[in-house]
C-alpha atoms as a PDB file:
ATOM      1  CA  UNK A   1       0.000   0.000   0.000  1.00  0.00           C
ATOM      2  CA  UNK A   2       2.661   2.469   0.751  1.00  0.00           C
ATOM      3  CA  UNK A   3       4.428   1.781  -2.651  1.00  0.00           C
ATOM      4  CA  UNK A   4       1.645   2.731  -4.034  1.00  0.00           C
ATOM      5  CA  UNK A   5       0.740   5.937  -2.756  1.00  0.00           C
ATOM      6  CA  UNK A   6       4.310   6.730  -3.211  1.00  0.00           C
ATOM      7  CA  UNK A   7       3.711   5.858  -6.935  1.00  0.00           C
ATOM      8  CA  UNK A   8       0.811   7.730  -7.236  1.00  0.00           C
ATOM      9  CA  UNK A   9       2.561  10.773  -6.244  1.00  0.00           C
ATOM     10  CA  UNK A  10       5.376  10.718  -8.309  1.00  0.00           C
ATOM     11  CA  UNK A  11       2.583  11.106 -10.680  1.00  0.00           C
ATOM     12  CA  UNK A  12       1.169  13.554  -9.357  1.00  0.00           C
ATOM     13  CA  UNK A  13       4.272  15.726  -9.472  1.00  0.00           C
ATOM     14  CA  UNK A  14       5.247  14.422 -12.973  1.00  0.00           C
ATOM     15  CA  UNK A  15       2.207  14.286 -14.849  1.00  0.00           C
ATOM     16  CA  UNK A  16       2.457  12.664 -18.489  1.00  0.00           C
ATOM     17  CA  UNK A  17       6.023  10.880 -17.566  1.00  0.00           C
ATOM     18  CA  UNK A  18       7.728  13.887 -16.241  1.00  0.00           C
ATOM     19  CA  UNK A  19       7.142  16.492 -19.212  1.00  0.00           C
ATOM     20  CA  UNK A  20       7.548  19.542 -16.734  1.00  0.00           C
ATOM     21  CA  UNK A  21       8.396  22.743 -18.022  1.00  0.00           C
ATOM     22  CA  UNK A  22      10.861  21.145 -20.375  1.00  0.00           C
ATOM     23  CA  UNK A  23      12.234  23.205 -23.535  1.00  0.00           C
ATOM     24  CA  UNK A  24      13.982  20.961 -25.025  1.00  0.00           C
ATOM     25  CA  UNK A  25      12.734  18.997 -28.336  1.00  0.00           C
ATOM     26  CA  UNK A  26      13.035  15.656 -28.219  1.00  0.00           C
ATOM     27  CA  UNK A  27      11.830  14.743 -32.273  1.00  0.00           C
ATOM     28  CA  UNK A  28      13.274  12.078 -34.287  1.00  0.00           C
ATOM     29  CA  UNK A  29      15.239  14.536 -37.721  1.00  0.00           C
ATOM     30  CA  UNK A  30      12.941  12.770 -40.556  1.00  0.00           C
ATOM     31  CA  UNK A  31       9.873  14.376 -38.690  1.00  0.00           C
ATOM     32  CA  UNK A  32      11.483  17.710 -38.407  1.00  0.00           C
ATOM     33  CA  UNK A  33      10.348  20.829 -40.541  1.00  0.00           C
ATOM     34  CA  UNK A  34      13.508  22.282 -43.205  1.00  0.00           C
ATOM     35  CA  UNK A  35      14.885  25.122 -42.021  1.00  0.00           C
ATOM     36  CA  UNK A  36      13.484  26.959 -45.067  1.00  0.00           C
ATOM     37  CA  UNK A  37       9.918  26.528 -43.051  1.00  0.00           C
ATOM     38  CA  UNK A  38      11.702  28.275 -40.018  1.00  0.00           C
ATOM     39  CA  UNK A  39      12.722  30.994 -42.142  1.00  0.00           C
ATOM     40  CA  UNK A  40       9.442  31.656 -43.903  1.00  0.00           C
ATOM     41  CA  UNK A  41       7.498  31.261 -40.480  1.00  0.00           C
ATOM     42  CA  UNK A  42       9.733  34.298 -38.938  1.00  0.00           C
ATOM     43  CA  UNK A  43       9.040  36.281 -42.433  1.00  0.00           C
ATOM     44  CA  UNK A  44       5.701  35.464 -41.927  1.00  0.00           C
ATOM     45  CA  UNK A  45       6.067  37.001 -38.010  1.00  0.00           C
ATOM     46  CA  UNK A  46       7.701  40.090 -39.660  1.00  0.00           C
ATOM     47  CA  UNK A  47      11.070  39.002 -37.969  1.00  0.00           C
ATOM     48  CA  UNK A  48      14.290  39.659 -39.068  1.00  0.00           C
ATOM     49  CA  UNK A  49      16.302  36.320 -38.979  1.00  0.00           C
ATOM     50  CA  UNK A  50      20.028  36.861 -38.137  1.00  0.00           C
ATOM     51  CA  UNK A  51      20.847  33.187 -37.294  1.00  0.00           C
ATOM     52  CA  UNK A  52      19.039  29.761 -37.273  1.00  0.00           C
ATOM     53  CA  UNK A  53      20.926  27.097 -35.206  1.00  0.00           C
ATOM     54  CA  UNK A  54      19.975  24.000 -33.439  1.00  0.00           C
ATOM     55  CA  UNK A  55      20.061  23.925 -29.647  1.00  0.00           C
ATOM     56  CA  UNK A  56      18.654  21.005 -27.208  1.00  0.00           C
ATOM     57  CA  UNK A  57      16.747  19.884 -30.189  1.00  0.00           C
ATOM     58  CA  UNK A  58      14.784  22.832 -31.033  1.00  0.00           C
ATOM     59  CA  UNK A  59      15.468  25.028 -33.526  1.00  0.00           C
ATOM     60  CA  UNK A  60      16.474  28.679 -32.578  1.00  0.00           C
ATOM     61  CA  UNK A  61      16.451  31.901 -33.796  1.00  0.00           C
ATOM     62  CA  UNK A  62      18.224  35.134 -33.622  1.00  0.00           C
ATOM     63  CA  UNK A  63      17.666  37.992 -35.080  1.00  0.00           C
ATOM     64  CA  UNK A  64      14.767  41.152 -34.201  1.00  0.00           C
ATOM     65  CA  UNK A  65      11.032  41.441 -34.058  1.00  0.00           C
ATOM     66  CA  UNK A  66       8.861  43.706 -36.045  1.00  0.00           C
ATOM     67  CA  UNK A  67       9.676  46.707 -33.784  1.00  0.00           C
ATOM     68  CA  UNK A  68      13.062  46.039 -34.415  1.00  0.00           C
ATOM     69  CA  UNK A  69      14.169  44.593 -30.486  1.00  0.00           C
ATOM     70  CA  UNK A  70      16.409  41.532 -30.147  1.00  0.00           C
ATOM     71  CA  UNK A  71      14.740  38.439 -30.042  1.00  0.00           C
ATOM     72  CA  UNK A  72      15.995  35.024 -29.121  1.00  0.00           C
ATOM     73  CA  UNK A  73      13.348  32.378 -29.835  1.00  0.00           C
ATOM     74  CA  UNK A  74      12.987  28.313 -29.571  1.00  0.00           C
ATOM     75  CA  UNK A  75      10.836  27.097 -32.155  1.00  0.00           C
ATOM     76  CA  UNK A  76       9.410  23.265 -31.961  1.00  0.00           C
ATOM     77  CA  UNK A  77      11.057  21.371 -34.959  1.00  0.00           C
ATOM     78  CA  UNK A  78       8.251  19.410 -36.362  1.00  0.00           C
ATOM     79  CA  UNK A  79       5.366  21.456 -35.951  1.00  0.00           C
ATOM     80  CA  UNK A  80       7.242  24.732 -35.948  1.00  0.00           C
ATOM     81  CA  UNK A  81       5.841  26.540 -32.714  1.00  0.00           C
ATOM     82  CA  UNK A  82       7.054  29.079 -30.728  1.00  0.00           C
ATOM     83  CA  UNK A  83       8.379  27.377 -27.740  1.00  0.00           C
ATOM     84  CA  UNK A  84      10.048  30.204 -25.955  1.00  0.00           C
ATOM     85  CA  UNK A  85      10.245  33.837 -27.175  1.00  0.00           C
ATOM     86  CA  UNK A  86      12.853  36.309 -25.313  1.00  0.00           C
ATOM     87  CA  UNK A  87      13.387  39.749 -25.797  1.00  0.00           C
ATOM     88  CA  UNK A  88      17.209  40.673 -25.635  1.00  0.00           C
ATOM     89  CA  UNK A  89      18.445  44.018 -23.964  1.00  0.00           C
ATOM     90  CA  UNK A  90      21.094  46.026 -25.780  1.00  0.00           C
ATOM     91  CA  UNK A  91      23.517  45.975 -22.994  1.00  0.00           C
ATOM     92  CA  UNK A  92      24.125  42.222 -23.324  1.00  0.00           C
ATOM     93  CA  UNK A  93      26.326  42.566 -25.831  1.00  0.00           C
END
């Protein structure tokens, strides 16, 4: 009984096998959108794409926004959404 409850906790703090505020992409390459499709999305966003690598999985870009500001953002691989978007200050440089 007491394994149990103990297992049904873990749950409880790990729902759906511990997918937690996770941001990294964890897609097999063949199901992964070309990096032309990253490209056109940001065009699409009216961002200005300075640099598309990979990083934990996901693609990323850098480059600016529509206002122009520094923008940083993690984009899911195969179905191309906006994982994590983050504004850049001048300064960091």
């Amino acid at each position: 009984m007491k394994k149990t409850v103990t297992i049904l906790g873990f749950l409880a703090v790990f729902p759906a096998g511990g997918a937690l505020a996770d941001d990294d992409c964890f897609v097999p390459m063949a199901d992964w959108k070309p990096r032309d499709a990253v490209a056109q999305m940001a065009q699409e966003k009216g961002w200005t794409v300075r640099r598309i690598k990979i990083d934990d999985g996901c693609y990323e870009i850098h480059g600016r926004d529509a206002t122009g500001r520094r923008i940083e953002v993690a984009i899911h691989p195969a179905t191309l959404e906006v994982i994590e978007l983050e504004y850049e200050d001048e300064d960091d440089e």
